[in-house]
PDB file of N, CA and C in Angstrom:
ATOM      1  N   UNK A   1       9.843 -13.758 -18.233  1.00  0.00           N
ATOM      2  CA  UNK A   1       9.001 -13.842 -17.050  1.00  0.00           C
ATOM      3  C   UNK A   1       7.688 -13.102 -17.325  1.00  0.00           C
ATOM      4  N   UNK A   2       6.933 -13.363 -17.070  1.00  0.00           N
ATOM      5  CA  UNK A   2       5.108 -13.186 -17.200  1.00  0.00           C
ATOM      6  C   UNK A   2       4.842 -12.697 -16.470  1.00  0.00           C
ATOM      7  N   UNK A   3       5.200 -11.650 -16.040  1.00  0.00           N
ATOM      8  CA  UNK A   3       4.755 -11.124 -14.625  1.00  0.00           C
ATOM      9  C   UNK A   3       3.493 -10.059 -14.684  1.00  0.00           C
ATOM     10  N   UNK A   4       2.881  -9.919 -15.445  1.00  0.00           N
ATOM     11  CA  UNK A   4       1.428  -9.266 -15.891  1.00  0.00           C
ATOM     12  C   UNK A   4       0.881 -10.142 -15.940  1.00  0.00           C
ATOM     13  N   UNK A   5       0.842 -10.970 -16.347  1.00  0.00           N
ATOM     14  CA  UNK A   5       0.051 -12.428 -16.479  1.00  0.00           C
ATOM     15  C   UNK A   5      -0.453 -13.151 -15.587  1.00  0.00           C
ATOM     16  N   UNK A   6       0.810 -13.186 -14.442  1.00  0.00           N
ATOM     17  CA  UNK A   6       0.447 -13.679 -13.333  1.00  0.00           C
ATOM     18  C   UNK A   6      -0.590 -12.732 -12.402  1.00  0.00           C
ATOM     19  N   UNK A   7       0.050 -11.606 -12.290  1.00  0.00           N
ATOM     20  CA  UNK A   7      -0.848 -10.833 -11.857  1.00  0.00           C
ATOM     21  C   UNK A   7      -1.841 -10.548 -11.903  1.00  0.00           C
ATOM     22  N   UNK A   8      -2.023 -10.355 -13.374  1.00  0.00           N
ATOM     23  CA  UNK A   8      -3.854 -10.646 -14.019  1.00  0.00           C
ATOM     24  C   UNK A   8      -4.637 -11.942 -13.064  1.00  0.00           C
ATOM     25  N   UNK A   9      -3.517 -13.047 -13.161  1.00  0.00           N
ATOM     26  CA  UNK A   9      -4.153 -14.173 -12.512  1.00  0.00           C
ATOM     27  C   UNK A   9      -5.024 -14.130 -11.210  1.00  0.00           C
ATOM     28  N   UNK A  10      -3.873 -13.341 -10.602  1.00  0.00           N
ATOM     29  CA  UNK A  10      -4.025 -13.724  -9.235  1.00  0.00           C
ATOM     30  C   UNK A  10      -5.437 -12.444  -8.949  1.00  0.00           C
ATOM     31  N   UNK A  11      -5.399 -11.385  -9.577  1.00  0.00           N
ATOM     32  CA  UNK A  11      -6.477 -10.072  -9.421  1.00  0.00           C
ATOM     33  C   UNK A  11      -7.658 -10.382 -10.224  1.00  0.00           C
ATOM     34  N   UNK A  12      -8.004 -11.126 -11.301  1.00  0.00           N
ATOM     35  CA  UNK A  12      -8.859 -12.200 -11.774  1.00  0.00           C
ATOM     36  C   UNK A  12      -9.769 -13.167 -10.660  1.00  0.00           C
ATOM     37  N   UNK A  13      -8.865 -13.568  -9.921  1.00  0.00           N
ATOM     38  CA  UNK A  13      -8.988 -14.784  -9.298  1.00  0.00           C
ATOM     39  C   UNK A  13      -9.270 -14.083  -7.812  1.00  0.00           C
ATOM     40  N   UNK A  14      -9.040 -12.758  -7.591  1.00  0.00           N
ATOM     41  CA  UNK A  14      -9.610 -11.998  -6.389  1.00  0.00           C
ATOM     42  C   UNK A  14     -11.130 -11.166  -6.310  1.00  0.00           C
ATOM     43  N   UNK A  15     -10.776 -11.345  -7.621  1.00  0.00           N
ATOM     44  CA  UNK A  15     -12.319 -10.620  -8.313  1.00  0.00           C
ATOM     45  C   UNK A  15     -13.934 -11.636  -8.529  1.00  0.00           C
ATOM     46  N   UNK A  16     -13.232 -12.873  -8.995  1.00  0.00           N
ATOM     47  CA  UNK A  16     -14.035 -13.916  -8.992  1.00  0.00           C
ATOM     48  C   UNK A  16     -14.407 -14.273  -7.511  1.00  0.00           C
ATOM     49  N   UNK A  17     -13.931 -14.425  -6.491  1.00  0.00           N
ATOM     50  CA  UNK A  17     -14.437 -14.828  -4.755  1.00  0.00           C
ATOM     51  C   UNK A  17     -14.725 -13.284  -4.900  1.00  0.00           C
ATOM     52  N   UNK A  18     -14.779 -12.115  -5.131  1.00  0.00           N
ATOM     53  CA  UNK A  18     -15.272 -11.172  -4.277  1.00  0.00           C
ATOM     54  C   UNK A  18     -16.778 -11.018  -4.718  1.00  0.00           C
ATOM     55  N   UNK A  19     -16.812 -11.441  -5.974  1.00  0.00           N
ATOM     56  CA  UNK A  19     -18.441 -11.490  -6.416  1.00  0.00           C
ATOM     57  C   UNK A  19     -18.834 -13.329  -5.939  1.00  0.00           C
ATOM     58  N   UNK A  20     -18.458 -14.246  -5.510  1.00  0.00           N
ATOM     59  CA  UNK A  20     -19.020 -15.467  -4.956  1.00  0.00           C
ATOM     60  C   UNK A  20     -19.163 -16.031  -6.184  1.00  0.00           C
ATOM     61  N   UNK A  21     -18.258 -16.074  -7.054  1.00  0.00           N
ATOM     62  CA  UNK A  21     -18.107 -17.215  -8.256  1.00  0.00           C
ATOM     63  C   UNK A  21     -17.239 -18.262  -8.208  1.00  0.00           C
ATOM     64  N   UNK A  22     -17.132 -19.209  -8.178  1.00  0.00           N
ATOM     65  CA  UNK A  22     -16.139 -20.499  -8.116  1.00  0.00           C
ATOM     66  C   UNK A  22     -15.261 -20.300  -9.080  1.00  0.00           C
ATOM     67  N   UNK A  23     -14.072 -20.237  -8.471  1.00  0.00           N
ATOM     68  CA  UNK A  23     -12.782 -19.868  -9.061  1.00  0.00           C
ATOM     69  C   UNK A  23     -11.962 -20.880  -9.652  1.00  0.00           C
ATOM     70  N   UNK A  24     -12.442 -21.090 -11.047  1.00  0.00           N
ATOM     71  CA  UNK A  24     -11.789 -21.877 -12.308  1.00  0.00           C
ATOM     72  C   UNK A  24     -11.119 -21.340 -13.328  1.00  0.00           C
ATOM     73  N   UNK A  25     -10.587 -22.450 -13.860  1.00  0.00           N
ATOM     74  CA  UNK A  25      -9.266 -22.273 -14.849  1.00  0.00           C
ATOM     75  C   UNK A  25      -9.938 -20.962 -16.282  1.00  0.00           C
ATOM     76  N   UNK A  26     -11.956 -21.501 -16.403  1.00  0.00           N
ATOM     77  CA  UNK A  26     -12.348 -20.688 -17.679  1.00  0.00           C
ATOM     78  C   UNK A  26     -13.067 -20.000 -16.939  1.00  0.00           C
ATOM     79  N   UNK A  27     -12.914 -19.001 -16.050  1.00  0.00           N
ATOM     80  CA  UNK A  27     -13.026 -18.404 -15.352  1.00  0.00           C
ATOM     81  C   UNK A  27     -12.694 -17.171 -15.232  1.00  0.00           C
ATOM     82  N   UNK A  28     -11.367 -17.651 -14.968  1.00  0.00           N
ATOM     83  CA  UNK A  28     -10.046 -16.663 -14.911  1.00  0.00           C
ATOM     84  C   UNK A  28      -9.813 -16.266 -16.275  1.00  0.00           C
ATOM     85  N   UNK A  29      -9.818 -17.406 -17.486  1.00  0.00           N
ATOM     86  CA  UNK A  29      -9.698 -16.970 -18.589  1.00  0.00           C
ATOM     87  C   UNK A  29     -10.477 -15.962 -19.338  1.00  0.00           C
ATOM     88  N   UNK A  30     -11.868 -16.171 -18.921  1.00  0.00           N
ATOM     89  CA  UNK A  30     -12.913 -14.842 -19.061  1.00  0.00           C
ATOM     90  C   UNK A  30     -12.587 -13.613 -18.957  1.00  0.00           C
ATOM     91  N   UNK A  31     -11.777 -13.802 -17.812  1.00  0.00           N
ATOM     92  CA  UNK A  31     -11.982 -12.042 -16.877  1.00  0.00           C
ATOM     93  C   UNK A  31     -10.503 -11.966 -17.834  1.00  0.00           C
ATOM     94  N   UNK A  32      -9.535 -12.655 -18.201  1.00  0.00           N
ATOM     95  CA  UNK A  32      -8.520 -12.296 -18.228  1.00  0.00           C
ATOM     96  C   UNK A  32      -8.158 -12.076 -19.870  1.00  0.00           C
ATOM     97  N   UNK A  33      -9.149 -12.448 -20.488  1.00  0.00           N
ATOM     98  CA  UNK A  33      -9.873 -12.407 -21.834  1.00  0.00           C
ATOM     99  C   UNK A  33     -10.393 -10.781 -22.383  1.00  0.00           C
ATOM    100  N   UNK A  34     -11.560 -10.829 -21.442  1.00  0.00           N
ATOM    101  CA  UNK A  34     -12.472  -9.092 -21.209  1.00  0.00           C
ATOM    102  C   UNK A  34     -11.482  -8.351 -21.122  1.00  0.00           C
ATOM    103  N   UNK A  35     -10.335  -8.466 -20.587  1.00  0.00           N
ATOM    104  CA  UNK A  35      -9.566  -7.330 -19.854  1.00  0.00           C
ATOM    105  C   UNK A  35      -8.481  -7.282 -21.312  1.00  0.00           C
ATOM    106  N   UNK A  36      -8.586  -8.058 -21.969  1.00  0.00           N
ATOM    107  CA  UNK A  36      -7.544  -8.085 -23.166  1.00  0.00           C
ATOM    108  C   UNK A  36      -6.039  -8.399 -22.327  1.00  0.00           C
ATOM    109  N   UNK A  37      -5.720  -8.682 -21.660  1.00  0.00           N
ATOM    110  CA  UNK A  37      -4.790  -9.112 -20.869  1.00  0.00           C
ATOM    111  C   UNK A  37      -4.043 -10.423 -21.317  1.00  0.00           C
ATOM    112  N   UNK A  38      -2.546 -10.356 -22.099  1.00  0.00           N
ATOM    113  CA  UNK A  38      -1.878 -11.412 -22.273  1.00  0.00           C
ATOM    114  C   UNK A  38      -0.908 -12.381 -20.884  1.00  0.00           C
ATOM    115  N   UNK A  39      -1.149 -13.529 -21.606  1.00  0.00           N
ATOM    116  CA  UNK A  39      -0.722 -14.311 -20.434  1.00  0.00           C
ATOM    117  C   UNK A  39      -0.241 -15.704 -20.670  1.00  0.00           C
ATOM    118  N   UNK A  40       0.118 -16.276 -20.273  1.00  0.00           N
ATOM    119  CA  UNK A  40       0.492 -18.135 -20.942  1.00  0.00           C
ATOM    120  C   UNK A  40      -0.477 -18.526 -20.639  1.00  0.00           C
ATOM    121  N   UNK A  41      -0.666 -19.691 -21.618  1.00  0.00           N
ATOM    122  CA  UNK A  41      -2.323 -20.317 -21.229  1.00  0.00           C
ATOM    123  C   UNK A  41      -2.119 -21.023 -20.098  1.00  0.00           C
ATOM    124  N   UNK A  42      -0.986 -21.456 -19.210  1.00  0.00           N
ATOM    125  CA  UNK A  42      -0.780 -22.333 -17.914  1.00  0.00           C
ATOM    126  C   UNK A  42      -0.973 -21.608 -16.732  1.00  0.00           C
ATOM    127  N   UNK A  43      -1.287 -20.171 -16.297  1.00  0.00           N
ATOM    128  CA  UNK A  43      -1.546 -20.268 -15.348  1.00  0.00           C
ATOM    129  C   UNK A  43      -2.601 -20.159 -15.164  1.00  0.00           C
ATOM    130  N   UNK A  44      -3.784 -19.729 -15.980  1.00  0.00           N
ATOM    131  CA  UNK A  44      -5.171 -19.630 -15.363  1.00  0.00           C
ATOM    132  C   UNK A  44      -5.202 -21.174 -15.002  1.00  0.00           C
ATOM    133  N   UNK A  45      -4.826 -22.314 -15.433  1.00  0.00           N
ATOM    134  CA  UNK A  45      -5.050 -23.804 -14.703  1.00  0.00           C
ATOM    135  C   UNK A  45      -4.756 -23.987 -13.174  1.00  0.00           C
ATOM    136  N   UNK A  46      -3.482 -23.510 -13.307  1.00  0.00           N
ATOM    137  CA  UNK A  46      -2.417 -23.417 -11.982  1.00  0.00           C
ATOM    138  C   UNK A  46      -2.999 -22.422 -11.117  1.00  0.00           C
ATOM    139  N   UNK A  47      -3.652 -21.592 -11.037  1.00  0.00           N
ATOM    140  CA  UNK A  47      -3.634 -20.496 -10.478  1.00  0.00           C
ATOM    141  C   UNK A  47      -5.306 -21.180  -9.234  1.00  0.00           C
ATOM    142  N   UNK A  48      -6.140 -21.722 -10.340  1.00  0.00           N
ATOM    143  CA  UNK A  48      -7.302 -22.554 -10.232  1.00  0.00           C
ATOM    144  C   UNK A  48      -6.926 -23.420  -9.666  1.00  0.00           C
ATOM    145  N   UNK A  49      -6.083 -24.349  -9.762  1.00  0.00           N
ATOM    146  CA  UNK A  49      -5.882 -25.936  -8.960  1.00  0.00           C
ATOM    147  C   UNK A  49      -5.495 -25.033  -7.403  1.00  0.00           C
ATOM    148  N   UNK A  50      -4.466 -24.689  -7.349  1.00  0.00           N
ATOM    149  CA  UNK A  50      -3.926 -23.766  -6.383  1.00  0.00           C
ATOM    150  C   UNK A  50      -5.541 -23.572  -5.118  1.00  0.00           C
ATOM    151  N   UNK A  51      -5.965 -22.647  -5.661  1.00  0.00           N
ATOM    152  CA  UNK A  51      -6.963 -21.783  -4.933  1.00  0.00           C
ATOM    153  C   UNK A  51      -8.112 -22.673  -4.509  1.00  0.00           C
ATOM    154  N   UNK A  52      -8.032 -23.903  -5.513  1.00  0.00           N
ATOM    155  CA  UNK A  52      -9.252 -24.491  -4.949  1.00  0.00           C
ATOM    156  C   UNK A  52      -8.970 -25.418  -3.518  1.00  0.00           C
ATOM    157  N   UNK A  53      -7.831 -25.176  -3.412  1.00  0.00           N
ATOM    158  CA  UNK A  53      -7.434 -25.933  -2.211  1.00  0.00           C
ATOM    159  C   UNK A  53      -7.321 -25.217  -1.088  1.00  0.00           C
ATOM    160  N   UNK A  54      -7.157 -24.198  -1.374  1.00  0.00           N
ATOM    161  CA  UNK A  54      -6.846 -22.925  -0.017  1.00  0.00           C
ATOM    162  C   UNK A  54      -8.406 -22.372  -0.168  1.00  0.00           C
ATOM    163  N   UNK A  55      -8.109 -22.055   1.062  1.00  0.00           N
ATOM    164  CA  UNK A  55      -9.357 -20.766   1.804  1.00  0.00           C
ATOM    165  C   UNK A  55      -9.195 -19.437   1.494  1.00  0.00           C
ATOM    166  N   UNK A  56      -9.719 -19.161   0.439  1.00  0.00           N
ATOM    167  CA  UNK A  56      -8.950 -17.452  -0.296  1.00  0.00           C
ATOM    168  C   UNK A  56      -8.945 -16.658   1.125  1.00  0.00           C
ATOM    169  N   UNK A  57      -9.818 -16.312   1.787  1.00  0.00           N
ATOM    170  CA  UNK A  57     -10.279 -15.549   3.240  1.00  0.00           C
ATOM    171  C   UNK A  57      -9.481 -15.757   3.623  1.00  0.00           C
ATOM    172  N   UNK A  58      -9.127 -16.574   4.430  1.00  0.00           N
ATOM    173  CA  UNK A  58      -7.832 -16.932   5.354  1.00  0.00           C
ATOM    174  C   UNK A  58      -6.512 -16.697   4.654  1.00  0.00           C
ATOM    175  N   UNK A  59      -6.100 -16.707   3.059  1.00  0.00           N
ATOM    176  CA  UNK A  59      -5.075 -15.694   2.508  1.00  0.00           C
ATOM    177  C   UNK A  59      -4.892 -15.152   2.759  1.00  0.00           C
ATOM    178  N   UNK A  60      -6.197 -14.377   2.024  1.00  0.00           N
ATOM    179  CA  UNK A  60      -5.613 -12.797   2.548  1.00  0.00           C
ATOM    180  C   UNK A  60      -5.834 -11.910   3.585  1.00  0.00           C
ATOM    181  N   UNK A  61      -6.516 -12.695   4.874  1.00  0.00           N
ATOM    182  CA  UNK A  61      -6.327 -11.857   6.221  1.00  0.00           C
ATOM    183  C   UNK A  61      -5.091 -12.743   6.645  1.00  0.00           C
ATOM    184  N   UNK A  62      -4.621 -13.392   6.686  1.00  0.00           N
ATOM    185  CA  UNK A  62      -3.169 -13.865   6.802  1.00  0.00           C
ATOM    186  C   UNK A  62      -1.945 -13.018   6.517  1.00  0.00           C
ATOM    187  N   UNK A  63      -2.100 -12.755   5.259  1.00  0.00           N
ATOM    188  CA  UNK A  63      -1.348 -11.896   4.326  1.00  0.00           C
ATOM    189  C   UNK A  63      -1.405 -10.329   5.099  1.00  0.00           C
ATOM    190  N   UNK A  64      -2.483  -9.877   5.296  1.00  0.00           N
ATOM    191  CA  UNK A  64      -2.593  -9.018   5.591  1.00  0.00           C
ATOM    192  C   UNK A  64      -2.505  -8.616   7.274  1.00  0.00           C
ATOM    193  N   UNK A  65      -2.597  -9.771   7.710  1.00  0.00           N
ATOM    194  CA  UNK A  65      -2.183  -9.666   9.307  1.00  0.00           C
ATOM    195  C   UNK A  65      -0.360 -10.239   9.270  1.00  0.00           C
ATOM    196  N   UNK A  66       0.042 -10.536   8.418  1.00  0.00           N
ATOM    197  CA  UNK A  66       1.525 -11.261   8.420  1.00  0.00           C
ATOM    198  C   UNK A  66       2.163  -9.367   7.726  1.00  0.00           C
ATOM    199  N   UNK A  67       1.990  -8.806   7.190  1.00  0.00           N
ATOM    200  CA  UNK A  67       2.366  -7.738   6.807  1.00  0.00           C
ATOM    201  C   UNK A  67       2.121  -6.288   8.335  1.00  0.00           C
ATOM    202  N   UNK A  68       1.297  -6.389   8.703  1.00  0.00           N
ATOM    203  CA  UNK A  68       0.977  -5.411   9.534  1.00  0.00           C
ATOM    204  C   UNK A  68       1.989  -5.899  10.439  1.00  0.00           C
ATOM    205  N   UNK A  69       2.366  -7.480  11.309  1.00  0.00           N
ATOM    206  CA  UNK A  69       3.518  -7.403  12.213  1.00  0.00           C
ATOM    207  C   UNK A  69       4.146  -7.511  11.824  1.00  0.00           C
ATOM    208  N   UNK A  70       4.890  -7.285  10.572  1.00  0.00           N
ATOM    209  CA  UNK A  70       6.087  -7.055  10.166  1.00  0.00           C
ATOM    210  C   UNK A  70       6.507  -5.887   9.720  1.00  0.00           C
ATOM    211  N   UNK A  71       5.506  -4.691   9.614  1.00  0.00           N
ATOM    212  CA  UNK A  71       5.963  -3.505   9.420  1.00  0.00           C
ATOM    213  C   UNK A  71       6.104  -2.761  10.397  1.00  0.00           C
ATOM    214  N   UNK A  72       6.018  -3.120  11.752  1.00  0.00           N
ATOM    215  CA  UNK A  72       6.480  -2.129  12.892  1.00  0.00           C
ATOM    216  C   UNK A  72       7.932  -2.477  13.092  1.00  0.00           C
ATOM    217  N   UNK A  73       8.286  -3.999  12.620  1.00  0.00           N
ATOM    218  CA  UNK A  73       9.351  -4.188  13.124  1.00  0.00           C
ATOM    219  C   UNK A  73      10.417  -3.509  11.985  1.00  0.00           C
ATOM    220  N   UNK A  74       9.830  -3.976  10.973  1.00  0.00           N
ATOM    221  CA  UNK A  74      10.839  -3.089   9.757  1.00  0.00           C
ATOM    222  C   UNK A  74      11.063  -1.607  10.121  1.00  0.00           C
ATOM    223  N   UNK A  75       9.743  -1.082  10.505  1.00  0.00           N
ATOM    224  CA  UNK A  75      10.238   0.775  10.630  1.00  0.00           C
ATOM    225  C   UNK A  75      10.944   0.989  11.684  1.00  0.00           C
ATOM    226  N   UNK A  76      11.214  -0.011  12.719  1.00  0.00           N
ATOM    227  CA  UNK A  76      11.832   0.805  14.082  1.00  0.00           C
ATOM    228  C   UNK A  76      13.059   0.093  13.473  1.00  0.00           C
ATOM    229  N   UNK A  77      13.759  -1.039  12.845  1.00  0.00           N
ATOM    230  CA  UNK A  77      15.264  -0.779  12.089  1.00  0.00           C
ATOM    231  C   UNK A  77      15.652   0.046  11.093  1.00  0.00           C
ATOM    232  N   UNK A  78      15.014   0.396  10.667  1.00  0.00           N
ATOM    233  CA  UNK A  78      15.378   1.812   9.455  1.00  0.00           C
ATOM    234  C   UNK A  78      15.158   2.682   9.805  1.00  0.00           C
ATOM    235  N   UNK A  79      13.865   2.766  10.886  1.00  0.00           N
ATOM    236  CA  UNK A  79      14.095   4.261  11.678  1.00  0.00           C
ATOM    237  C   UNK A  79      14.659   5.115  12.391  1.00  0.00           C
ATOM    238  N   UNK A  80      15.853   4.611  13.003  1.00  0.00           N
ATOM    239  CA  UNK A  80      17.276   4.908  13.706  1.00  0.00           C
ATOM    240  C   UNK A  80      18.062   5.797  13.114  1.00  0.00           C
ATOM    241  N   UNK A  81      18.302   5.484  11.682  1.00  0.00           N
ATOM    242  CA  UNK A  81      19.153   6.191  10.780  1.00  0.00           C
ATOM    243  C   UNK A  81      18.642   7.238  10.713  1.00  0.00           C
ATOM    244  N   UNK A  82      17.397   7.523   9.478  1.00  0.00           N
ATOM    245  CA  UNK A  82      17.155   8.285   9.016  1.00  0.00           C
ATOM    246  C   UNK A  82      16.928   9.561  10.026  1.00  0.00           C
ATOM    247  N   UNK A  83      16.019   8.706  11.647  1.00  0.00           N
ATOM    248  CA  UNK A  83      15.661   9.784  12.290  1.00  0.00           C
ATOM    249  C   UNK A  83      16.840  10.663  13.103  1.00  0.00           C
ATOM    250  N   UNK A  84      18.150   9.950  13.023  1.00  0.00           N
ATOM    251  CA  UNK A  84      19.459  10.868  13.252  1.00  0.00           C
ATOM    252  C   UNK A  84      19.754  11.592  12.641  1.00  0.00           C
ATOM    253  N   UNK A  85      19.612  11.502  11.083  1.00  0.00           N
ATOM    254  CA  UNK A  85      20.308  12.359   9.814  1.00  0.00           C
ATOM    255  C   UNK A  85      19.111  13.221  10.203  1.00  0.00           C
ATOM    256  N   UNK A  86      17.632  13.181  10.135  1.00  0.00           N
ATOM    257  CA  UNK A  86      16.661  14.624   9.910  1.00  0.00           C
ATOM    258  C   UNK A  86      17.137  15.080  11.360  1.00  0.00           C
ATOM    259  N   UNK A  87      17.578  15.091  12.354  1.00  0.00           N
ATOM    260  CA  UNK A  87      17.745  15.751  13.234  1.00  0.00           C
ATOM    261  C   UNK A  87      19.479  16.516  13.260  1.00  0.00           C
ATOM    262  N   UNK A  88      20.220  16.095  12.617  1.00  0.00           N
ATOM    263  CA  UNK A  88      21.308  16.800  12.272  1.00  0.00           C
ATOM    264  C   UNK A  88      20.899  17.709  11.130  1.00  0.00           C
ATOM    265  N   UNK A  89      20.037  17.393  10.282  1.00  0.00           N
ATOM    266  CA  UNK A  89      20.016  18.336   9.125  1.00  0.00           C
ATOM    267  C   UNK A  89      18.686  19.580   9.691  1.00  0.00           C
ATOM    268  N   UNK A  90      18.260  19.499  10.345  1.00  0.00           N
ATOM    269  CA  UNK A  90      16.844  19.977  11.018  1.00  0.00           C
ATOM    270  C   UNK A  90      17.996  21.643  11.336  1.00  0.00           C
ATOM    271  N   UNK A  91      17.339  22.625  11.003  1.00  0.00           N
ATOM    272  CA  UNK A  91      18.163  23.931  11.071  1.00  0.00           C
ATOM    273  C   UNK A  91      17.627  24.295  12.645  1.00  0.00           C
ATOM    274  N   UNK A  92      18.327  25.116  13.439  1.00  0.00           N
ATOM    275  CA  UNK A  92      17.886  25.989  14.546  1.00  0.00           C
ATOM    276  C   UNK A  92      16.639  27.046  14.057  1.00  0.00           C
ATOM    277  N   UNK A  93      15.855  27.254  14.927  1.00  0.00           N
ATOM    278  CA  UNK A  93      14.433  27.906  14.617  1.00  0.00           C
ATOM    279  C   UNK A  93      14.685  28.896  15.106  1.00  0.00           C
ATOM    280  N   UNK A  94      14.054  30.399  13.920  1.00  0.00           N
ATOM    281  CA  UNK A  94      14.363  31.410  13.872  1.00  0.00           C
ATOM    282  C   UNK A  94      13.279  31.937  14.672  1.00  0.00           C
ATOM    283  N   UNK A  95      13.229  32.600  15.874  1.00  0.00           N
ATOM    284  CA  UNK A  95      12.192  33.648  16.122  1.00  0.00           C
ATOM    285  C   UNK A  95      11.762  34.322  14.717  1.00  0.00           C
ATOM    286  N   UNK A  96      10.364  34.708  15.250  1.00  0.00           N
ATOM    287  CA  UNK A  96       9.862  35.274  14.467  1.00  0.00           C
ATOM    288  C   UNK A  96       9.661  36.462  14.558  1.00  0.00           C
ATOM    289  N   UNK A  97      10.000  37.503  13.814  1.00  0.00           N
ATOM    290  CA  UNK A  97       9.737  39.494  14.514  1.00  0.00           C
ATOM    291  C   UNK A  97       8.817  39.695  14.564  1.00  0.00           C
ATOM    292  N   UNK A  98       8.575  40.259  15.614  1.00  0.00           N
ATOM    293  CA  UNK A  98       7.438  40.570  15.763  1.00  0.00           C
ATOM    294  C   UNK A  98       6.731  42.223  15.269  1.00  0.00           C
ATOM    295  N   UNK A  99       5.691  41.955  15.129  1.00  0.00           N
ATOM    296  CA  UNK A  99       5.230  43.339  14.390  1.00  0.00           C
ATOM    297  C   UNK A  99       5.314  44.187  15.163  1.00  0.00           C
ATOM    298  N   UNK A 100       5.704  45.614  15.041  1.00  0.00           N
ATOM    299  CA  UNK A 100       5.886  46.717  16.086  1.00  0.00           C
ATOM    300  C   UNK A 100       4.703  47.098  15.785  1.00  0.00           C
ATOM    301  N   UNK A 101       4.149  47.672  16.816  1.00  0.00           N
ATOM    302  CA  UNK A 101       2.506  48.217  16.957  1.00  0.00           C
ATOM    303  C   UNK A 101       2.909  49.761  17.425  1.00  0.00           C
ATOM    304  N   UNK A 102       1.960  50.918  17.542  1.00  0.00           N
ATOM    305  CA  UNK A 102       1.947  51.615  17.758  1.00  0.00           C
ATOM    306  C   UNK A 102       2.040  51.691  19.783  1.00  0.00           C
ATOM    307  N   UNK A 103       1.505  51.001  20.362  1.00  0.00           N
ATOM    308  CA  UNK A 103       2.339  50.746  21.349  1.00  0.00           C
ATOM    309  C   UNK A 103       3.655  50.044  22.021  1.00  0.00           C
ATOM    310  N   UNK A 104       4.258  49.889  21.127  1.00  0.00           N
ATOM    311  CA  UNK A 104       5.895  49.216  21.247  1.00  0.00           C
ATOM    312  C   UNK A 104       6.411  50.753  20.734  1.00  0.00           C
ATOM    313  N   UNK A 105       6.115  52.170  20.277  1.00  0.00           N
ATOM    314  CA  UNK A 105       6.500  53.397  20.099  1.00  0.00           C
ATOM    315  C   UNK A 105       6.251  54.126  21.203  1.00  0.00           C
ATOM    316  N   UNK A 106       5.010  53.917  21.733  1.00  0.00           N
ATOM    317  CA  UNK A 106       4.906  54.576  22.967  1.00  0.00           C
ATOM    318  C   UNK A 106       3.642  55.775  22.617  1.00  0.00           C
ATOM    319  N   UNK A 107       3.262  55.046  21.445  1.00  0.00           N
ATOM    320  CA  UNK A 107       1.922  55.914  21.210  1.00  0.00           C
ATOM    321  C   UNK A 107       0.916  55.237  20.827  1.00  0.00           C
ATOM    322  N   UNK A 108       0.426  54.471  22.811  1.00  0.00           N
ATOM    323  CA  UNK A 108      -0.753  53.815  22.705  1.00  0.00           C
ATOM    324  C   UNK A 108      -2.241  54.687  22.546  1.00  0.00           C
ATOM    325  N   UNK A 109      -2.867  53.774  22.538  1.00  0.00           N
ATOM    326  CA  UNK A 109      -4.600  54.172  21.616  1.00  0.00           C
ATOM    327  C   UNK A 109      -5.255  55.132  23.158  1.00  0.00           C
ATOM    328  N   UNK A 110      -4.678  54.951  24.208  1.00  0.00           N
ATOM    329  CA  UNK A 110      -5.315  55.421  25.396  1.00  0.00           C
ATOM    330  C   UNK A 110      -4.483  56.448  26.458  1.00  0.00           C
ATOM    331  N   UNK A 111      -3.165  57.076  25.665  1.00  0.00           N
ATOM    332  CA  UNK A 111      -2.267  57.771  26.523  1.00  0.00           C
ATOM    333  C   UNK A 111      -3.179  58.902  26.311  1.00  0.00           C
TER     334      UNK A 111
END
């Protein structure tokens, strides 16, 4: 599995729309070239046919609005547990002593 490769692809291919270059197969191969980055020669094609059909923008505020409502819902089911165990393990709170002063002796600054 190629999984640097792809990745290169796809961060190649995020880099190319963020500077306003048309996102092609020798393109991707450039950036993914410069970077010395190994990869199969099939996905910079694939990666290109792909993208030229989608609206990169609308990806990734998609992506990124499809992740934000799904992480409140993920933390309030896993958050049940854990927040029972830190409250059983949570110790009773120690007062703190307080410093004796020369008036807690009875030999204040004004007797």
């Amino acid at each position: 599995m190629d999984t640097q490769g792809k990745l290169a692809c796809i961060y190649s291919a995020l880099l190319l729309h963020d500077d306003g270059i048309a996102i092609t197969a020798e393109k991707i191969k450039t950036v993914l070239d410069a970077a010395d980055v190994t990869y199969q020669a099939h996905w910079p094609g694939l990666y290109a046919r792909i993208l030229a059909k989608s609206n990169v923008d609308d990806l990734i505020f998609n992506f990124a609005a499809g992740a934000a409502a799904a992480a409140p819902v993920a933390a309030a089911a896993g958050a049940a547990a854990p927040a029972a165990a830190a409250a059983k393990k949570e110790a009773p709170k120690k007062e703190e002593k307080k410093e004796e002063s020369d008036d807690d002796m009875g030999m204040g600054l004004f007797d």
